[in-house]
Protein backbone atom coordinates (compact mmCIF):
# COMPACT_ATOMS: atom_id res chain seq x y z
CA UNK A 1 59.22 -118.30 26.22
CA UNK A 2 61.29 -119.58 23.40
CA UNK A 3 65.02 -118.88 23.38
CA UNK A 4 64.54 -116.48 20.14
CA UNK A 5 62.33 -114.72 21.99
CA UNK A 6 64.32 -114.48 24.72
CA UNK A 7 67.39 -112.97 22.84
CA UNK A 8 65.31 -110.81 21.58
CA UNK A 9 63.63 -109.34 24.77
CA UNK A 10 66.85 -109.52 26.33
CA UNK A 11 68.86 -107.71 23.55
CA UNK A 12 65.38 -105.17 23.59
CA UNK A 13 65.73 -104.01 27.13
CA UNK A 14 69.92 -103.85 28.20
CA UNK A 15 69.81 -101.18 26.46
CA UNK A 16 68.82 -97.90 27.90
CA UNK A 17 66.29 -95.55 27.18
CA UNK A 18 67.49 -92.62 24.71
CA UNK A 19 66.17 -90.18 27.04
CA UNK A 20 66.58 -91.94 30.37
CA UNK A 21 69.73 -88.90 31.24
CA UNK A 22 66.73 -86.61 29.93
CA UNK A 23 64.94 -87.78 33.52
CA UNK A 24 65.66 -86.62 36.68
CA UNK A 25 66.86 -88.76 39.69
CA UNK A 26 67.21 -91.33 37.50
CA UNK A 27 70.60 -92.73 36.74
CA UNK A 28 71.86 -95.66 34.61
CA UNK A 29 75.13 -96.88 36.38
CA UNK A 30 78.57 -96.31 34.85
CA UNK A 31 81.82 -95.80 36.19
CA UNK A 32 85.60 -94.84 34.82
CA UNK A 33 87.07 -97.88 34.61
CA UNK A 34 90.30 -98.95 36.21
CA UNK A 35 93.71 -99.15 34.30
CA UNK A 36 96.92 -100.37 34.91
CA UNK A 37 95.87 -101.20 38.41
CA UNK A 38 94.30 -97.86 38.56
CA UNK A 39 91.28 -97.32 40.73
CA UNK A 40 87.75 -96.82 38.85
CA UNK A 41 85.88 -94.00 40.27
CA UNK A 42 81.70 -93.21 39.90
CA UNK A 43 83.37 -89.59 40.96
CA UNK A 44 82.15 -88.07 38.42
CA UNK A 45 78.53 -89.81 37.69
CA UNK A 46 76.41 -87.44 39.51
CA UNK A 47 75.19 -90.46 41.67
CA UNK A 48 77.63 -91.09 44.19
CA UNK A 49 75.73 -89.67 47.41
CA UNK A 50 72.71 -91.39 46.85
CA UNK A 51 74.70 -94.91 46.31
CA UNK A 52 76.96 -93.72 49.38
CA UNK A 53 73.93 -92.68 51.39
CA UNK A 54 72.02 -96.07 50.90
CA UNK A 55 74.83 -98.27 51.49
CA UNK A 56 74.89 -99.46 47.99
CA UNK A 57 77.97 -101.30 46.43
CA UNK A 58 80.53 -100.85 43.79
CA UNK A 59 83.68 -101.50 44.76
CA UNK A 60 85.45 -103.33 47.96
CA UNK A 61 88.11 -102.88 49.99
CA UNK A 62 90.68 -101.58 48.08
CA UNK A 63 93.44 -102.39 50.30
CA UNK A 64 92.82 -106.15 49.79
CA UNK A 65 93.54 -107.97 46.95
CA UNK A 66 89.69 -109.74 47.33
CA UNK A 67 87.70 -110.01 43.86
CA UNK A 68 84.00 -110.35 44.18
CA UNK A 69 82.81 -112.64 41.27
CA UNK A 70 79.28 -112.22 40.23
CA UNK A 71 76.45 -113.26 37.20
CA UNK A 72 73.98 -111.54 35.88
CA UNK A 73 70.93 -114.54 34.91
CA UNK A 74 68.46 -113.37 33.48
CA UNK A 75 67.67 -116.47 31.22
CA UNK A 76 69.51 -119.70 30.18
CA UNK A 77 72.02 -120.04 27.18
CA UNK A 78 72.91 -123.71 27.89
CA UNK A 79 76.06 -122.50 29.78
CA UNK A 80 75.65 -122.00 33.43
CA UNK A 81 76.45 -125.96 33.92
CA UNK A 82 80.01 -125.08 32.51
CA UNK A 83 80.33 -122.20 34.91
CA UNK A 84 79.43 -123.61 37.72
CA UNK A 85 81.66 -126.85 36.59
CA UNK A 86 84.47 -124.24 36.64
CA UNK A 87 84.18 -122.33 40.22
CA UNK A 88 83.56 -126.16 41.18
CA UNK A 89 86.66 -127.17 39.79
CA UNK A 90 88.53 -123.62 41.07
CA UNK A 91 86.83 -123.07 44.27
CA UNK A 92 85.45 -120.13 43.75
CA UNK A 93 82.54 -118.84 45.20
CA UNK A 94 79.90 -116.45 43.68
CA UNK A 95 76.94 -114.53 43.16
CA UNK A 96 74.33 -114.92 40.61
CA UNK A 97 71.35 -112.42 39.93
CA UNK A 98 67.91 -114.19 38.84
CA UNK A 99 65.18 -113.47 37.45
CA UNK A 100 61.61 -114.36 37.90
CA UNK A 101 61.74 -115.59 34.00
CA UNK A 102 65.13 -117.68 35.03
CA UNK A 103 63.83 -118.88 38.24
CA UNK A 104 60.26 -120.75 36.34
CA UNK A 105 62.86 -122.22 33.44
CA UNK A 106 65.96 -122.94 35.14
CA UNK A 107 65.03 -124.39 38.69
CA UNK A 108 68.01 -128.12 38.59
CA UNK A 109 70.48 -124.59 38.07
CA UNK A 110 68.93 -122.58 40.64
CA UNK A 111 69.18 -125.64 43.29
CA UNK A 112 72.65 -126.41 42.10
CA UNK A 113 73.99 -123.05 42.58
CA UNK A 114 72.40 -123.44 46.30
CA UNK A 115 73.86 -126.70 46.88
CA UNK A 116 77.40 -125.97 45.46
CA UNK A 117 77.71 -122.99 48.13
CA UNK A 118 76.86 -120.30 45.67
CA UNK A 119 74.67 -116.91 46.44
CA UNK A 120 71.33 -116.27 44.34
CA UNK A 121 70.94 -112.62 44.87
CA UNK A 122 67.75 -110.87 43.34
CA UNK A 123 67.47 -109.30 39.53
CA UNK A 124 63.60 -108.68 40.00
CA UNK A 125 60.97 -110.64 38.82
CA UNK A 126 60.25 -109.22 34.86
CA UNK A 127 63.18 -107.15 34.64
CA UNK A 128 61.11 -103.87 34.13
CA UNK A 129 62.89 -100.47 34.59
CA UNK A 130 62.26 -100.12 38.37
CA UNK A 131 62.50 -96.29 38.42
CA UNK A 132 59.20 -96.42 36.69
CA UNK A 133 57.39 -98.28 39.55
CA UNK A 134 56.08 -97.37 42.68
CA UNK A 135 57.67 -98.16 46.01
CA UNK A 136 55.13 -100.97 46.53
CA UNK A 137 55.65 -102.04 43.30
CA UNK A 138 59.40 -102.93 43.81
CA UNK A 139 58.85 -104.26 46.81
CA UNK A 140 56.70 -106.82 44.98
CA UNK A 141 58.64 -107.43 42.52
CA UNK A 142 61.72 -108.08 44.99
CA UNK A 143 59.57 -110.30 47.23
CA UNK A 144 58.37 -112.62 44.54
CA UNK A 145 62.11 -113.44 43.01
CA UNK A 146 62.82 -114.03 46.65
CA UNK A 147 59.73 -116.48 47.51
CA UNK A 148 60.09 -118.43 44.71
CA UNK A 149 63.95 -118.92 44.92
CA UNK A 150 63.38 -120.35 48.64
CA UNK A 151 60.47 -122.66 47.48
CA UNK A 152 63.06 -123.87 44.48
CA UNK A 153 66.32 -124.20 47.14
CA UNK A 154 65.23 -123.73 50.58
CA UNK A 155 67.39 -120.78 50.91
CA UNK A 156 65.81 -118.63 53.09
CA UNK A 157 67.40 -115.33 53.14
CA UNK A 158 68.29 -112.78 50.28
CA UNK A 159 69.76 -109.97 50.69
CA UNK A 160 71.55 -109.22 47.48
CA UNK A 161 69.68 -106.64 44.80
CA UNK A 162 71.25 -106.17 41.20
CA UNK A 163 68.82 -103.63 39.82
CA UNK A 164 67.95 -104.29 36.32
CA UNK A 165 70.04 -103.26 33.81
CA UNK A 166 71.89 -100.79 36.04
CA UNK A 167 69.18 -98.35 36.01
CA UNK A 168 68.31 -97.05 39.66
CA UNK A 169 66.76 -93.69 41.38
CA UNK A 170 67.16 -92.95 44.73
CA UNK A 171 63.81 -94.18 45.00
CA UNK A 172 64.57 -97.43 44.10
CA UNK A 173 67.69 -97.94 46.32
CA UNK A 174 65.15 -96.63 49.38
CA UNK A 175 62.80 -98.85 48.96
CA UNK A 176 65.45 -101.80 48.11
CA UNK A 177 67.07 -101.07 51.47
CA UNK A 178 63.87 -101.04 53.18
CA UNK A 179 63.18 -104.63 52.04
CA UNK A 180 66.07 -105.56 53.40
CA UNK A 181 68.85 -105.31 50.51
CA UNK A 182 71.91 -104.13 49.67
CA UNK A 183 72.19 -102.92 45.94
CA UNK A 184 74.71 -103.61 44.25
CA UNK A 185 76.35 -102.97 41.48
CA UNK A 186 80.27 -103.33 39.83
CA UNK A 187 83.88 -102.06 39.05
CA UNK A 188 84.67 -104.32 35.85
CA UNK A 189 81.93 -105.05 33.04
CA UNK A 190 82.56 -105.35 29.14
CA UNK A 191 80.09 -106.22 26.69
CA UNK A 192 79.21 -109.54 26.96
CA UNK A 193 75.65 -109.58 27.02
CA UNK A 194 74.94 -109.80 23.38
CA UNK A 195 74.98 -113.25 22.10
CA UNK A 196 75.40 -112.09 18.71
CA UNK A 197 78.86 -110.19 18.93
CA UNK A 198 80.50 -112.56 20.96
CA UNK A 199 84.31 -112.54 20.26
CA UNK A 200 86.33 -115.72 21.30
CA UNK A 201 88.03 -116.25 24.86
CA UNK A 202 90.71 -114.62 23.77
CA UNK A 203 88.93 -111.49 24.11
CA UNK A 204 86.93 -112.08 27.15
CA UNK A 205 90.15 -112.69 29.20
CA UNK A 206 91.87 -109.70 28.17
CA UNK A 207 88.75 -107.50 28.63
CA UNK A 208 88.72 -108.57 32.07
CA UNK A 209 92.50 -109.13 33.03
CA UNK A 210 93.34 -105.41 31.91
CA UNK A 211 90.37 -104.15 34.56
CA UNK A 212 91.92 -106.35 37.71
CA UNK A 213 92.25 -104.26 40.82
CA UNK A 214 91.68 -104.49 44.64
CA UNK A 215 88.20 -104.66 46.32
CA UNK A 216 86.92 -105.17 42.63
CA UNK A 217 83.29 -106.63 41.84
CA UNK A 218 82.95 -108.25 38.97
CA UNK A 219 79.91 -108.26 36.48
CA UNK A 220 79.46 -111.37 34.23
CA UNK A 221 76.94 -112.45 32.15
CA UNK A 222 76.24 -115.85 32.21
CA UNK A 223 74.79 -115.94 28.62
CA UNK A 224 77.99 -115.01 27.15
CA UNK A 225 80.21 -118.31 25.21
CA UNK A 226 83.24 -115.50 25.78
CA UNK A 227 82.75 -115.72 29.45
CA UNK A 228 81.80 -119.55 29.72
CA UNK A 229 85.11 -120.62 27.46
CA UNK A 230 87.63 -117.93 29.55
CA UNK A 231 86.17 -118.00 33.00
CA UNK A 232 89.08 -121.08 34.35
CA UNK A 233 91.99 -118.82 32.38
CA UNK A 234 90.75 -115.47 34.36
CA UNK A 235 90.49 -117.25 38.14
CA UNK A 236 94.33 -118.82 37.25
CA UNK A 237 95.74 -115.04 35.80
CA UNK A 238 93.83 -113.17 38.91
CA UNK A 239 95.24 -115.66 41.47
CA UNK A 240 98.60 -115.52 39.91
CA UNK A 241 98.56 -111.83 40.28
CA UNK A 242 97.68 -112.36 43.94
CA UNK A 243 93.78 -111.90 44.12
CA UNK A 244 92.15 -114.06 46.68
CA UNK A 245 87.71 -114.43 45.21
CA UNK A 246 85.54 -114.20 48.22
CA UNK A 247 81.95 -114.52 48.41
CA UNK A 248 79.38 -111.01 48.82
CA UNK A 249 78.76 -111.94 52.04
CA UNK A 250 82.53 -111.42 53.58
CA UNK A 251 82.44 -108.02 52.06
CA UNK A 252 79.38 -107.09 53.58
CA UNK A 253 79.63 -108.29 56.72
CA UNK A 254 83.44 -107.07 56.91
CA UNK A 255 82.11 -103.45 56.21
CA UNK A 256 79.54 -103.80 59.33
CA UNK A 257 80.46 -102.01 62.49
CA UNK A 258 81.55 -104.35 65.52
CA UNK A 259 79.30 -103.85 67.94
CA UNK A 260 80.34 -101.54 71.21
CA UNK A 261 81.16 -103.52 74.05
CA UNK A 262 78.03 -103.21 76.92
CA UNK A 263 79.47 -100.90 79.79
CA UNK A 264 80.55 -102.74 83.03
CA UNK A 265 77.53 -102.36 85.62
CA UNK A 266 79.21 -101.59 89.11
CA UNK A 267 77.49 -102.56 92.27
């Protein structure tokens, strides 16, 4: 696939469908967005059980100062080198969702985000709207993205589901759990997925900046020249304001239960 055409299918699918709130169950994935340090809040989204009841992600702990940093890849815009130049140069660990299409194209990227200490977390294989599929359906589609990364890496586990383009049903997160992931979705997004209104760093930085707040995960798109030119300026404001970035895993992990101590066995 060409880039045009790639833009174009892109462009052609982030949005959703006009009558996708017209469906039940199905949800597209939105959120009241934090200000001035404010909590956001999916209080009022009408999906909140289902995400709470399948251990699906927005938001972490929000008495930490932790920032989860993770990318959206769903194809190549020449400037994933620069990004991952930048959490090189900062530090900074993160996640990025792939593709099937992105996995085939990009696969130098894919091992460098695996050898640089980076997470590749899955974004299906074609993108589709999953609600539309059946349950074995998604599980093929998640199995393939996660086959493929490990031949192209050697990483061997994934555990980390971004479902395409935010769009979920509590079918989906069921059978995503059952294959062994955690969905998971974000507390600060602009948009920066269209390549054709991009606005200058300038803009990026404040967009983001103005959302900061504890726990908070972070959707990027890596496609974005906002993103790619303002990504070093947001890690120095965040840390200045006393954010520490960890990686998916320390968030997930922290939220597990310890396990009970085994009773003492008397004689």
């Amino acid at each position: 696939m060409n880039l045009s055409a790639a833009l174009a299918l892109i462009v052609a699918v982030m949005a959703a469908p006009a009558d996708l709130e017209a469906q039940p169950g199905v949800f597209h994935f939105g959120f009241k967005k934090s200000v001035d340090g404010k909590l956001p809040s999916i209080d009022e989204e009408g999906f909140k059980p289902i995400i709470t009841k399948h251990g699906a992600l927005f938001l972490g702990d929000t008495s930490r100062k932790e920032l989860f940093l993770t990318f959206d890849n769903g194809y190549e815009n020449g400037l994933t080198a620069k990004i991952l130049d930048v959490l090189k140069e900062k530090g900074v660990p993160a996640t990025f969702f792939v593709t099937g299409h992105y996995i085939k194209d990009q696969p130098e990227l894919l091992k460098r985000m695996a050898a640089e200490g980076h997470i590749i977390g899955n974004h299906s294989w074609s993108h589709p709207d999953m609600t539309t599929l059946s349950e074995d359906a998604i599980r093929i589609e998640l199995e393939k993205v996660k086959e493929q990364v490990r031949e192209v890496t050697g990483q061997q586990e994934m555990t980390y589901l971004r479902p395409p383009r935010g769009i979920f049903s509590e079918k989906v997160l069921a059978a995503s759990k059952g294959s062994g992931y955690t969905s998971v979705f974000w507390s600060i997004a602009y948009k920066d997925w269209d390549v054709r209104a991009q606005k200058g760093s300038a803009y990026a930085f404040q967009q983001v900046t103005k959302q900061l707040h504890p726990g908070a995960i972070l959707l990027l798109h890596s496609v974005s020249q906002d993103n790619a030119d303002a990504l070093g300026s947001i890690i120095d404001e965040a840390r200045g304001q006393g954010y520490e970035f960890k990686s998916l895993p320390e968030l997930t992990q922290a939220a597990e239960p310890a396990p009970s101590s085994a009773p003492e066995v008397t004689p």
